[in-house]
Protein backbone atom coordinates (compact mmCIF):
# COMPACT_ATOMS: atom_id res chain seq x y z
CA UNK A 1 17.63 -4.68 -4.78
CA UNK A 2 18.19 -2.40 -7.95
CA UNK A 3 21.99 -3.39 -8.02
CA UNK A 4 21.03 -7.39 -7.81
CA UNK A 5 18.87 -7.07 -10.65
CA UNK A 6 21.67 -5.32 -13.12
CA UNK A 7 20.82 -1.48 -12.58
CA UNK A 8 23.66 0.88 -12.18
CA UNK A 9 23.62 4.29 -9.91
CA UNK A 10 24.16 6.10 -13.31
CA UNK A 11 20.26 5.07 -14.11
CA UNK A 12 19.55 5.22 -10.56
CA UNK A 13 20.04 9.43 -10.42
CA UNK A 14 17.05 9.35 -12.99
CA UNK A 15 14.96 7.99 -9.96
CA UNK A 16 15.97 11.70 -8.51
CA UNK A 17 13.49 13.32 -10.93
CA UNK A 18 10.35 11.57 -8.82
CA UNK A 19 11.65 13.34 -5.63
CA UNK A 20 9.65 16.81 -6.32
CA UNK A 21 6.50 14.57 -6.71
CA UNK A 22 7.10 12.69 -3.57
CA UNK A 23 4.13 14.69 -1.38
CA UNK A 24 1.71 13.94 -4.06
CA UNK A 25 2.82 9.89 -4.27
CA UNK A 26 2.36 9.41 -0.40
CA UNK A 27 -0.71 11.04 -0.61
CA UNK A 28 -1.98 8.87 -3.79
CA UNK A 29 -0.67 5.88 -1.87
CA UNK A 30 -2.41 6.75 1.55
CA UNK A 31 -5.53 7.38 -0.61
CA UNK A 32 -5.30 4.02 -2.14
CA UNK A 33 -5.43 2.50 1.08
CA UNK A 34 -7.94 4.49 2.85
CA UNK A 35 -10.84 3.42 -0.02
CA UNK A 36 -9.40 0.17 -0.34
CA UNK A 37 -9.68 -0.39 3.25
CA UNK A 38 -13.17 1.25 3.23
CA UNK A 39 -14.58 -1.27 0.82
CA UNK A 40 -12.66 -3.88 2.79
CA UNK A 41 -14.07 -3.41 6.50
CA UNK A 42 -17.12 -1.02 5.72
CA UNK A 43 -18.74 -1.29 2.28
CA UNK A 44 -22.36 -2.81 2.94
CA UNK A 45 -23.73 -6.08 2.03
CA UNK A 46 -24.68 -5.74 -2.21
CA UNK A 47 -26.37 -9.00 -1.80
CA UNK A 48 -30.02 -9.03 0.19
CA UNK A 49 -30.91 -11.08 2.48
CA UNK A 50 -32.03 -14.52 1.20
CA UNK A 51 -29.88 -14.61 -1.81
CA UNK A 52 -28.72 -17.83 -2.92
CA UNK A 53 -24.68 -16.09 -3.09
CA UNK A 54 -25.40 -13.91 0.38
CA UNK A 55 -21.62 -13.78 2.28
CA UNK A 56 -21.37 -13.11 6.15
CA UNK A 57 -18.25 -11.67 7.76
CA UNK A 58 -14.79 -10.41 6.55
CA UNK A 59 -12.79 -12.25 4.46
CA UNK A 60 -9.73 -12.67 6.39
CA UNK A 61 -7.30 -13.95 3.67
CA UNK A 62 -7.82 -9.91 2.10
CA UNK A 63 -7.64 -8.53 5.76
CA UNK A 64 -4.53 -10.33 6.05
CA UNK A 65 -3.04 -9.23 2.91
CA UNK A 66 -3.96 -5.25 2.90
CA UNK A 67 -3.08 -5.12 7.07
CA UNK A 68 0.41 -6.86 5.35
CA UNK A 69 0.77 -4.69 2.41
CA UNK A 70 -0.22 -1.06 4.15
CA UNK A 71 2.45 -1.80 7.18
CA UNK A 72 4.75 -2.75 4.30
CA UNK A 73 4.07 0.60 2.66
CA UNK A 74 3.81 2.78 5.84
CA UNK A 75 7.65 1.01 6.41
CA UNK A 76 8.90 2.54 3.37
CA UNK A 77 7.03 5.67 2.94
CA UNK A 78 7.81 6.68 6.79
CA UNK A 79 11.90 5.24 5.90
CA UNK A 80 13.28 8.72 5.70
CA UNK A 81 12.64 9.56 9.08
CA UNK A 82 14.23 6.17 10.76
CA UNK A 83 16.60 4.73 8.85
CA UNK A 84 19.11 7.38 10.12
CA UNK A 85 18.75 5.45 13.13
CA UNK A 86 19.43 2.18 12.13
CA UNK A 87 22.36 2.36 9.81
């Protein structure tokens, strides 16, 4: 994707210098997810009962998109381990 868009492998060895930071971006990622999952599925009702603007049930259109978006990531962050595999 880098190459299609006009980036050569000279910049690309730059990209080596995130490599010793890798643990602590999976982790920040995986983080992400967790609370943004939590106040997806679990986070409680703000609104009371009775309230003109009072929402019931999970709002599938954002379930849709983070279940999409965390397999996505979980494809690329777990890609080390398989792709040996496939190619």
């Amino acid at each position: 994707m880098l190459l299609t868009t006009g980036v050569s492998g000279a910049w690309m060895s730059k990209l080596m210098l995130f490599e010793q930071y890798q643990a602590f971006l999976i982790t920040a990622t995986l983080l992400a997810f967790a609370f943004a999952g939590r106040s997806l599925f679990f986070a409680g009702n703000a609104v009371r009962d009775g309230d003109c603007c009072e929402e019931s049930g999970l709002d599938w259109k954002k379930a849709s998109v983070f279940a999409a978006s965390s397999c996505l990531a979980l494809v690329f962050i777990s890609s080390e381990y398989w792709i040996q595999f496939v190619l």
